[in-house]
Protein backbone atom coordinates (compact mmCIF):
# COMPACT_ATOMS: atom_id res chain seq x y z
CA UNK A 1 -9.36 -3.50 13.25
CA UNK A 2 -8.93 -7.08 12.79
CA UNK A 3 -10.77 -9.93 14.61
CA UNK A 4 -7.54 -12.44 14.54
CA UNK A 5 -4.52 -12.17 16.31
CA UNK A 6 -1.93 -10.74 15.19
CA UNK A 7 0.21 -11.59 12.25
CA UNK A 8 -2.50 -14.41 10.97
CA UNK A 9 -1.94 -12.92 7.84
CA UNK A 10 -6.45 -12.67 7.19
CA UNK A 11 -8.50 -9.73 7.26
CA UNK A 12 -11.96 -9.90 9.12
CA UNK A 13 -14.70 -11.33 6.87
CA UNK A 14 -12.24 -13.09 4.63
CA UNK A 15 -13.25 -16.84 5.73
CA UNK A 16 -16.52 -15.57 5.40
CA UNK A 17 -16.63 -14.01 1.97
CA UNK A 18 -17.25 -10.78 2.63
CA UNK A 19 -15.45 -7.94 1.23
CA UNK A 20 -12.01 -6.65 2.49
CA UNK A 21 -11.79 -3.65 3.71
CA UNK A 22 -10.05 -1.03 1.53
CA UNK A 23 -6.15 -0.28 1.39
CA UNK A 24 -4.55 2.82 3.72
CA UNK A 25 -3.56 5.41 1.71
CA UNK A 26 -0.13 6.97 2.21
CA UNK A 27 1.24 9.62 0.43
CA UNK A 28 4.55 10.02 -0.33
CA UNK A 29 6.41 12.97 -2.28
CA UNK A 30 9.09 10.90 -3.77
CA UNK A 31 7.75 7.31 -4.34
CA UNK A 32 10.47 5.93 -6.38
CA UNK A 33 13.10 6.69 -3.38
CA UNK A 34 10.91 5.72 -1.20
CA UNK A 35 10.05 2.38 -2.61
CA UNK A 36 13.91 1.53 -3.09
CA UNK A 37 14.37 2.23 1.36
CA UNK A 38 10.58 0.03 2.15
CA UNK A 39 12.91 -2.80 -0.30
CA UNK A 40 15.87 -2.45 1.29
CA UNK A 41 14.28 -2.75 4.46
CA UNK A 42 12.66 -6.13 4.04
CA UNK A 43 9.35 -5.08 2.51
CA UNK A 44 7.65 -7.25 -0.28
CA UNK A 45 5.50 -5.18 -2.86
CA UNK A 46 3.53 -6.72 -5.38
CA UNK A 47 5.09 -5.34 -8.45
CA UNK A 48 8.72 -5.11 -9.09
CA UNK A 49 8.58 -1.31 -9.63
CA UNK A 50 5.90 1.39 -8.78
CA UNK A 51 3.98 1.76 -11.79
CA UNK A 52 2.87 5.40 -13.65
CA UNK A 53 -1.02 5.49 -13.90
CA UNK A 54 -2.94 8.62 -14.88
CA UNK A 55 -3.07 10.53 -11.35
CA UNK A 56 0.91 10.00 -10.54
CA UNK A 57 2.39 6.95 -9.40
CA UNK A 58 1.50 4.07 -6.89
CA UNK A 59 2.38 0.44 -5.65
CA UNK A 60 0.79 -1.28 -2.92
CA UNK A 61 2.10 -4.56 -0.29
CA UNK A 62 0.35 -6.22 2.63
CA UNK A 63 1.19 -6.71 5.51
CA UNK A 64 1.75 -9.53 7.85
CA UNK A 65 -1.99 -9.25 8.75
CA UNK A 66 -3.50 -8.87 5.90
CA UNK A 67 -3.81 -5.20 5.56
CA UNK A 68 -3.76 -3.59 2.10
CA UNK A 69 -1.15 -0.59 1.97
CA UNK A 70 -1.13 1.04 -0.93
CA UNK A 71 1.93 4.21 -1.77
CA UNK A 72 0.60 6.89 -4.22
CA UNK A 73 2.23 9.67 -5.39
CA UNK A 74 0.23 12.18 -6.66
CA UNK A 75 1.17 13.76 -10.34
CA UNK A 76 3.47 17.25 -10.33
CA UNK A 77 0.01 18.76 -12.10
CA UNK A 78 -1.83 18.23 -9.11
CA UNK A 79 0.08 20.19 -6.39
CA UNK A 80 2.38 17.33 -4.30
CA UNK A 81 1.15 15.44 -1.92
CA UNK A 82 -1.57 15.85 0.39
CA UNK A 83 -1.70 18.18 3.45
C-alpha cells in the first residue's frame, strides 16, 4: 500500500499533496471495551474517549505508517455490527 518503508510514519502522495487515502473500517460490537484493551495496550487515539455520533459510536488512531484506522460501532437500531 505504501511507497515508503515501513514505519516512516507518511502515506503515499502526502509530500506531494495529494489526497490520503481513506481510513480502514473496523467494526467492533462493544467499542467502549474495546477502546479501554487498544489503550491499555499502547495504542494512541486521537480523542480521549470514543465519541456518540448519529450512526453509533466511533474513534479513529494512526498508525506508525501513517494509516488512518478508524473503530465504529454501529447503533443498537441498526442490527450490530457488520457480517
Amino acid at each position: 500500500m505504501w511507497q515508503h518503508a515501513p514505519a516512516a510514519g507518511q502515506p503515499v502522495g502526502r509530500e506531494s499533496g495529494a489526497a490520503a487515502p481513506g481510513p480502514l473500517l473496523i467494526e467492533s460490537d462493544d467499542l467502549r471495551a474495546d477502546f479501554e484493551v487498544l489503550r491499555e495496550r499502547g495504542v494512541v487515539f486521537e480523542q480521549p474517549e470514543p465519541e456518540d455520533y448519529g450512526f453509533g459510536v466511533r474513534i479513529e488512531t494512526v498508525d506508525p505508517d501513517g494509516n488512518r484506522i478508524s473503530l465504529r460501532q454501529r447503533a443498537a437500531w441498526q442490527g450490530g455490527a457488520m457480517a
